[in-house]
PDB file of N, CA and C in Angstrom:
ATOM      1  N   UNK A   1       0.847  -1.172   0.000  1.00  0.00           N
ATOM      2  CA  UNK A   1       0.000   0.000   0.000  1.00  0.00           C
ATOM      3  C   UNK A   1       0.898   1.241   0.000  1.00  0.00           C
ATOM      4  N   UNK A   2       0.483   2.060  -0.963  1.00  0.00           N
ATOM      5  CA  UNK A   2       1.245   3.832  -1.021  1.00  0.00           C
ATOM      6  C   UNK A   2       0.905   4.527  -0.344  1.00  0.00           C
ATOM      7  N   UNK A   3       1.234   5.099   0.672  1.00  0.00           N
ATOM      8  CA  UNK A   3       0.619   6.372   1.111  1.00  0.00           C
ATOM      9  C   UNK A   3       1.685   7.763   1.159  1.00  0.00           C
ATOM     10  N   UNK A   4       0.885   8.927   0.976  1.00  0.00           N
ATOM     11  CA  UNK A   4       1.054  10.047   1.008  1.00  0.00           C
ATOM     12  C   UNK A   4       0.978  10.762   2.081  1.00  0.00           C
ATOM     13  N   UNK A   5       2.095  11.556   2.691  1.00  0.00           N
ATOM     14  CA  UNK A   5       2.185  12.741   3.736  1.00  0.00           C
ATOM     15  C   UNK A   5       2.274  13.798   3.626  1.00  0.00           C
ATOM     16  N   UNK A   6       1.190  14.977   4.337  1.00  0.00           N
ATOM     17  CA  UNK A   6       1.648  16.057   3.680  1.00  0.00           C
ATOM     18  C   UNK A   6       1.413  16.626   5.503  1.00  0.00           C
ATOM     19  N   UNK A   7       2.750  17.415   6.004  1.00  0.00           N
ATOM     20  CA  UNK A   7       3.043  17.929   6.986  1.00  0.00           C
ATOM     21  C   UNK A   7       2.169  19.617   6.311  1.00  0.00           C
ATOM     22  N   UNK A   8       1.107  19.504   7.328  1.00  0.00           N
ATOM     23  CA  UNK A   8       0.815  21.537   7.310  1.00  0.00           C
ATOM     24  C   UNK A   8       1.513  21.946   8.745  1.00  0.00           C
ATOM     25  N   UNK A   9       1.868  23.445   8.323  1.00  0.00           N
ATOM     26  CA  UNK A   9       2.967  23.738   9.193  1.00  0.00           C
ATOM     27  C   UNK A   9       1.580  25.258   9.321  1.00  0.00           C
ATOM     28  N   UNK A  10       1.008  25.229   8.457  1.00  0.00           N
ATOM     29  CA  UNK A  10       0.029  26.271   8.612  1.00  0.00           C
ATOM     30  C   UNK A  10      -1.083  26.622   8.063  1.00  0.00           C
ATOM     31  N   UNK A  11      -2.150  27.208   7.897  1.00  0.00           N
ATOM     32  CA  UNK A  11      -3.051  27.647   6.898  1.00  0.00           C
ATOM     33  C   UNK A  11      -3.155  28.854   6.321  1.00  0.00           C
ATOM     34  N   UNK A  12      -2.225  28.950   5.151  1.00  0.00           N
ATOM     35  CA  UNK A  12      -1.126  30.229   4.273  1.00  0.00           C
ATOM     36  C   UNK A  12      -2.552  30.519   3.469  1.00  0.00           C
ATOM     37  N   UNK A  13      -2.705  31.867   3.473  1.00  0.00           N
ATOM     38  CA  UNK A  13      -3.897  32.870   2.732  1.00  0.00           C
ATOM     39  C   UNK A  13      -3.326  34.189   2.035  1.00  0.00           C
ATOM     40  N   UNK A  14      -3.209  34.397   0.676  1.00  0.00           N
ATOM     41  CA  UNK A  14      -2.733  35.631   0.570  1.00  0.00           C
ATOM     42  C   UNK A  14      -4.028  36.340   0.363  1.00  0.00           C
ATOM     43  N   UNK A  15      -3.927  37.177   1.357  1.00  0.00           N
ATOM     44  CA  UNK A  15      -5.853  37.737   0.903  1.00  0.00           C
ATOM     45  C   UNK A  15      -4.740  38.922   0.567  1.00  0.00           C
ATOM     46  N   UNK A  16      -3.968  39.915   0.758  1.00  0.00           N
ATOM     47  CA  UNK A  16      -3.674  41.415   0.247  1.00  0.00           C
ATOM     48  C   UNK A  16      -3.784  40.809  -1.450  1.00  0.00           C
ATOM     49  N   UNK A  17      -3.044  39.663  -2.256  1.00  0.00           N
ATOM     50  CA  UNK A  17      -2.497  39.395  -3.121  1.00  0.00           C
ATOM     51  C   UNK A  17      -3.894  38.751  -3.870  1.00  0.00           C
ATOM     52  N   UNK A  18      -5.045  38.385  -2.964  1.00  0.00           N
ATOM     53  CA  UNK A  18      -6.515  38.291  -3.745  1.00  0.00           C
ATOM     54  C   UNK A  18      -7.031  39.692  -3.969  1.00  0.00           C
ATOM     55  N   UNK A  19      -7.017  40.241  -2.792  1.00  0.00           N
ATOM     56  CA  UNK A  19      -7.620  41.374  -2.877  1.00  0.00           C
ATOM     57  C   UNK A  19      -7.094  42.265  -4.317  1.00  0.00           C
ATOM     58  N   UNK A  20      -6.007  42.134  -4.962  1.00  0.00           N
ATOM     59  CA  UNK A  20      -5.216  42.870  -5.891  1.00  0.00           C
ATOM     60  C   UNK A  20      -5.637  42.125  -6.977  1.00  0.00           C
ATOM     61  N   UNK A  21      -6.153  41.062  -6.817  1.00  0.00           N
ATOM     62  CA  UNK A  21      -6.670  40.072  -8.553  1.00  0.00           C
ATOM     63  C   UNK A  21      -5.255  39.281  -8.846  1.00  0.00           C
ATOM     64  N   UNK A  22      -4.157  39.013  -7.682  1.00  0.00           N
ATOM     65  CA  UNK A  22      -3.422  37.964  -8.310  1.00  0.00           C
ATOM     66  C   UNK A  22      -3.979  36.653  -8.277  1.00  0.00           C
ATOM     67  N   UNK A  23      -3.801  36.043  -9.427  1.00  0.00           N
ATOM     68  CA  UNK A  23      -4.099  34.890  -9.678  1.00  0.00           C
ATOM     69  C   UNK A  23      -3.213  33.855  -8.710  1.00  0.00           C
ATOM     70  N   UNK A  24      -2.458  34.645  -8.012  1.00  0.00           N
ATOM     71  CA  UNK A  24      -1.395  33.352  -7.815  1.00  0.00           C
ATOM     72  C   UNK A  24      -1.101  33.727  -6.698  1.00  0.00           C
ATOM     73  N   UNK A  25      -2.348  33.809  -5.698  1.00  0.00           N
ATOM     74  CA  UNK A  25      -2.338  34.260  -4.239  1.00  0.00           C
ATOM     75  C   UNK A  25      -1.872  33.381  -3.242  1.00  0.00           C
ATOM     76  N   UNK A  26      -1.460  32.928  -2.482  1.00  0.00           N
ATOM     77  CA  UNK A  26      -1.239  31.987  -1.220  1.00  0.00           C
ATOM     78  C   UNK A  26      -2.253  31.259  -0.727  1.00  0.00           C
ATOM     79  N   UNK A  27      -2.605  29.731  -0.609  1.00  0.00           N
ATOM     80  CA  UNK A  27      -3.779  29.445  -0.435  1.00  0.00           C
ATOM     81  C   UNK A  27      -3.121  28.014  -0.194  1.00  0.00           C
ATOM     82  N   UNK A  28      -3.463  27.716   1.230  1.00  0.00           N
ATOM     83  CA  UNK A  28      -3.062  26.202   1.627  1.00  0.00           C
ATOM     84  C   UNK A  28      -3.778  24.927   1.012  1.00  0.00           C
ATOM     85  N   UNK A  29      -5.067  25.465   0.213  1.00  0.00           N
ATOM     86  CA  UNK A  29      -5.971  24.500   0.030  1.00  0.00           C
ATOM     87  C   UNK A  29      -5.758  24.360  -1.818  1.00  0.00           C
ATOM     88  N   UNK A  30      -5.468  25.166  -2.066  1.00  0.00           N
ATOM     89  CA  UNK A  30      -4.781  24.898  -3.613  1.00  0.00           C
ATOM     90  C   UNK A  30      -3.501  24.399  -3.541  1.00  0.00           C
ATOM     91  N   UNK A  31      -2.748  24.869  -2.822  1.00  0.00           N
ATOM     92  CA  UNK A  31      -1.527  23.992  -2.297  1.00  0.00           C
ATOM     93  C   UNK A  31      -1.665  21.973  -2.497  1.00  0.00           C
ATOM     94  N   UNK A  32      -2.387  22.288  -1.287  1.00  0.00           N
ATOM     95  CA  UNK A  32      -2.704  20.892  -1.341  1.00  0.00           C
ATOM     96  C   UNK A  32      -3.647  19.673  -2.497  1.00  0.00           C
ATOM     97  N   UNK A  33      -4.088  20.643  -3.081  1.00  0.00           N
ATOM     98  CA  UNK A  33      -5.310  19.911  -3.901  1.00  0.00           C
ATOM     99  C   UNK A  33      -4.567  19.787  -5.021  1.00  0.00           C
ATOM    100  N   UNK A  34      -3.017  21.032  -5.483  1.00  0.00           N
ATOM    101  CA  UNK A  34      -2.073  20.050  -6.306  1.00  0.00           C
ATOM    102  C   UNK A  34      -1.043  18.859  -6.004  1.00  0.00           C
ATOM    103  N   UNK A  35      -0.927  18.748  -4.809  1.00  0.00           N
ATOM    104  CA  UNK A  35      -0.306  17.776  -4.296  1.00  0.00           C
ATOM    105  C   UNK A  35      -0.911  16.487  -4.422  1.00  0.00           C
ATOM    106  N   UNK A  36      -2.294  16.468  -4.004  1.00  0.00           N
ATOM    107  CA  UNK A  36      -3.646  15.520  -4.218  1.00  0.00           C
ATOM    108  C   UNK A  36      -3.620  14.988  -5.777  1.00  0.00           C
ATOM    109  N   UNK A  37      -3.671  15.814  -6.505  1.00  0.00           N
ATOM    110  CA  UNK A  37      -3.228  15.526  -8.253  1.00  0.00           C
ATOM    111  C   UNK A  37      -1.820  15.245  -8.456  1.00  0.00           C
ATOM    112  N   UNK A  38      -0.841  15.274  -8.075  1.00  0.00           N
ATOM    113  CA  UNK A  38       0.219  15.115  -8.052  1.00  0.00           C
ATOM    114  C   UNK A  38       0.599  13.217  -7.380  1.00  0.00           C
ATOM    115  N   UNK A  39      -0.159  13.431  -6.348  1.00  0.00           N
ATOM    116  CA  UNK A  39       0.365  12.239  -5.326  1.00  0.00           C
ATOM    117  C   UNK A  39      -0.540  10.996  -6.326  1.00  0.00           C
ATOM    118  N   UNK A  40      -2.115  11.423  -6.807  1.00  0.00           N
ATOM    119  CA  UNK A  40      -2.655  10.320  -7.673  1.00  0.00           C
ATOM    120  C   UNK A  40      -1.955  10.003  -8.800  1.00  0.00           C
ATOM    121  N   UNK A  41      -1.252  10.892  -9.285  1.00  0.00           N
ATOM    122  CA  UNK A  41      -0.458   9.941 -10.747  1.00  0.00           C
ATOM    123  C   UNK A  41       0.457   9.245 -10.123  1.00  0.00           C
ATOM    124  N   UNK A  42       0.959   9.530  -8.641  1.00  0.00           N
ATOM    125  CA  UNK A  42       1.733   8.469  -8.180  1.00  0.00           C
ATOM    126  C   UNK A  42       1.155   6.921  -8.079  1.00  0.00           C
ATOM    127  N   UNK A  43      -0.021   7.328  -8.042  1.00  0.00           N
ATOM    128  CA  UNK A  43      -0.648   5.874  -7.732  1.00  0.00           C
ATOM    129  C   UNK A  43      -1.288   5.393  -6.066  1.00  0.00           C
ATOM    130  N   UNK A  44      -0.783   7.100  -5.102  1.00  0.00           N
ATOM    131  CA  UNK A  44      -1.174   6.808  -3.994  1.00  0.00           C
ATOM    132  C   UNK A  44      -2.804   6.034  -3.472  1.00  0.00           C
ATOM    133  N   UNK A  45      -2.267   4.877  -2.223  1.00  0.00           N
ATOM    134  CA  UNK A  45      -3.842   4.537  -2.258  1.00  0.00           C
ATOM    135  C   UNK A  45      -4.748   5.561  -0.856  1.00  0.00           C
ATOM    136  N   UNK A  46      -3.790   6.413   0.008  1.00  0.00           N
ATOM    137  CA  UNK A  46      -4.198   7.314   0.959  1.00  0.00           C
ATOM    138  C   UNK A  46      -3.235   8.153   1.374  1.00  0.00           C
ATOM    139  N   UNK A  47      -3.750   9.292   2.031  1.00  0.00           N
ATOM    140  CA  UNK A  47      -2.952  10.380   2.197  1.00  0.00           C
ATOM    141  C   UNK A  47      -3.283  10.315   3.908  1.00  0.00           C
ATOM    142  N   UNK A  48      -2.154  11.017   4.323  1.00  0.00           N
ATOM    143  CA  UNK A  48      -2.358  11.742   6.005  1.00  0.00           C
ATOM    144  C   UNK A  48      -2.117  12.781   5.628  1.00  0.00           C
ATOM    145  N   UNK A  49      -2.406  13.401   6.321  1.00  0.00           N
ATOM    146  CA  UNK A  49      -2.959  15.432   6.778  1.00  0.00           C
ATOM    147  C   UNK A  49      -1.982  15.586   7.868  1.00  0.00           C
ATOM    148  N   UNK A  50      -1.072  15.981   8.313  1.00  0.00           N
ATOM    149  CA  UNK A  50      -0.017  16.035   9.605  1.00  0.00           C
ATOM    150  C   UNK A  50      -0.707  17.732   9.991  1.00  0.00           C
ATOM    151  N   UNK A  51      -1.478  17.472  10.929  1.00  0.00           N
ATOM    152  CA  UNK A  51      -2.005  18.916  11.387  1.00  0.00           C
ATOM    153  C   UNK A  51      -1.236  18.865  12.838  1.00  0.00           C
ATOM    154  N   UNK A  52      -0.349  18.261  12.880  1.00  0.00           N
ATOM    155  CA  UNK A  52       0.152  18.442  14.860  1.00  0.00           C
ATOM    156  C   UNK A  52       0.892  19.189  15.296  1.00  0.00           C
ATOM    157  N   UNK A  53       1.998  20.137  14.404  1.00  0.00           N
ATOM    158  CA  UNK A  53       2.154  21.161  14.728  1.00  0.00           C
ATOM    159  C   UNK A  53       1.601  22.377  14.229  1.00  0.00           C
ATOM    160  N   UNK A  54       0.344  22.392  13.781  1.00  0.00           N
ATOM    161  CA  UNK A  54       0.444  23.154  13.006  1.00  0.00           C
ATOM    162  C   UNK A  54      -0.367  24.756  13.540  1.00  0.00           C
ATOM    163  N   UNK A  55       0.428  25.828  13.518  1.00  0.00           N
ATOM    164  CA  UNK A  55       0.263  26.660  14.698  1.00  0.00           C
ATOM    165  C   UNK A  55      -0.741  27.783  14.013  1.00  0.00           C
ATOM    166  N   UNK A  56      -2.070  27.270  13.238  1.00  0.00           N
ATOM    167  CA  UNK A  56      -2.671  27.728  12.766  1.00  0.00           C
ATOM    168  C   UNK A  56      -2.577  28.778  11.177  1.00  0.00           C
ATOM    169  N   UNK A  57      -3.386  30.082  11.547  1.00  0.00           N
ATOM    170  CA  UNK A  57      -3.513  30.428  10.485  1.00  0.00           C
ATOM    171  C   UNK A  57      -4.856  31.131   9.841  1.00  0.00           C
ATOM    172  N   UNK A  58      -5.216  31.188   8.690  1.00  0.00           N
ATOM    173  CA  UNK A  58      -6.259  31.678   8.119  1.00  0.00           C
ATOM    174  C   UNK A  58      -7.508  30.536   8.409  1.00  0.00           C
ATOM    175  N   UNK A  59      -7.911  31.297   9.245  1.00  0.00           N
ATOM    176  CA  UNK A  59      -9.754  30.405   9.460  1.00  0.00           C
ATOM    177  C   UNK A  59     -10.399  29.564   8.446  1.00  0.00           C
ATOM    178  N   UNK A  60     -10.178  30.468   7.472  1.00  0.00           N
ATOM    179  CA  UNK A  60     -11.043  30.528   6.130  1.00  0.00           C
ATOM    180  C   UNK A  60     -10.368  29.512   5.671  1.00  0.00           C
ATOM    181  N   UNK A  61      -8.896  29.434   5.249  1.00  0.00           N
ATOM    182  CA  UNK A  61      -8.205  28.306   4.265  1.00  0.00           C
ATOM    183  C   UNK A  61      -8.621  27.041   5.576  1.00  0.00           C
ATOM    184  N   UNK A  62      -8.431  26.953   6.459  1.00  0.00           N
ATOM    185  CA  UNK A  62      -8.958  25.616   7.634  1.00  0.00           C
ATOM    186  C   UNK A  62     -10.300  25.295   6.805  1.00  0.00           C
ATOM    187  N   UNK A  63     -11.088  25.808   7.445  1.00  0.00           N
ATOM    188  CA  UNK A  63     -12.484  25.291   6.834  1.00  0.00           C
ATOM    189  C   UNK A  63     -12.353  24.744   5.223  1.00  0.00           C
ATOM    190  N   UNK A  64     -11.941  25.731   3.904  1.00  0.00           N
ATOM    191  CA  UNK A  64     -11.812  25.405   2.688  1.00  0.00           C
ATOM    192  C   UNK A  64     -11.349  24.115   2.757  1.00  0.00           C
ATOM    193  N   UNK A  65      -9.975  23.679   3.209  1.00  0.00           N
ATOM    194  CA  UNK A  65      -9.433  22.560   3.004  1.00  0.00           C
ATOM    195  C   UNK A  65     -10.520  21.306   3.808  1.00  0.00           C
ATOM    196  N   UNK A  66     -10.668  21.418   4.620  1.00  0.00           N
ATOM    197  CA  UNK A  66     -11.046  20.418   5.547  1.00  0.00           C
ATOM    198  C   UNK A  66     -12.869  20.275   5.774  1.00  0.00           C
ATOM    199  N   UNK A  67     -13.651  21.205   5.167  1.00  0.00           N
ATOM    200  CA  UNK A  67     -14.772  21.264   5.479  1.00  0.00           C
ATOM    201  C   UNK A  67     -15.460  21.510   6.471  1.00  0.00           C
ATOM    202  N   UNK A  68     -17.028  22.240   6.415  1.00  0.00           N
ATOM    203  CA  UNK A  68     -17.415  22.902   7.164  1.00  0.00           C
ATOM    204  C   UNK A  68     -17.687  21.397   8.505  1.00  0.00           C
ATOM    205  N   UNK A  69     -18.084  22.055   9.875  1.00  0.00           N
ATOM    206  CA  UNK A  69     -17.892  20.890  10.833  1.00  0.00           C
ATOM    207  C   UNK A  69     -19.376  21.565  10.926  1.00  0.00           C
ATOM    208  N   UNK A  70     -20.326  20.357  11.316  1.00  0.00           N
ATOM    209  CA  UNK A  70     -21.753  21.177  11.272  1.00  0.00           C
ATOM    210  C   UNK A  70     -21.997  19.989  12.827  1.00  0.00           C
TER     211      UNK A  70
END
């Protein structure tokens, strides 16, 4: 079995660099969702999320990545 690790060290947001219309703002959850495409052409069969140090960050990219908790 393959698995994939991806250590978050944080939840990275460039909102000044959205707010300006860059396309190519800071965003932990696009981060990861190329890694996710990346790790499947590997052939991975699961990934871990390493959230244990991770000393937070943008609210907003938390929720995006991980989903709303209802």
């Amino acid at each position: 079995m393959k698995i994939g690790c991806d250590n978050l060290a944080e939840f990275l947001y460039g909102f000044d660099e959205y707010q300006k219309g860059n396309p190519d703002y800071r965003s932990t959850t696009r981060d990861v969702k190329k890694l996710i495409g990346e790790l499947k052409t590997e052939g991975i069969d699961g990934l871990v999320m390493d959230l244990r140090n991770n000393g937070g960050g943008s609210l907003m990219e938390a929720i995006d990545l991980t989903g709303p908790v209802y």
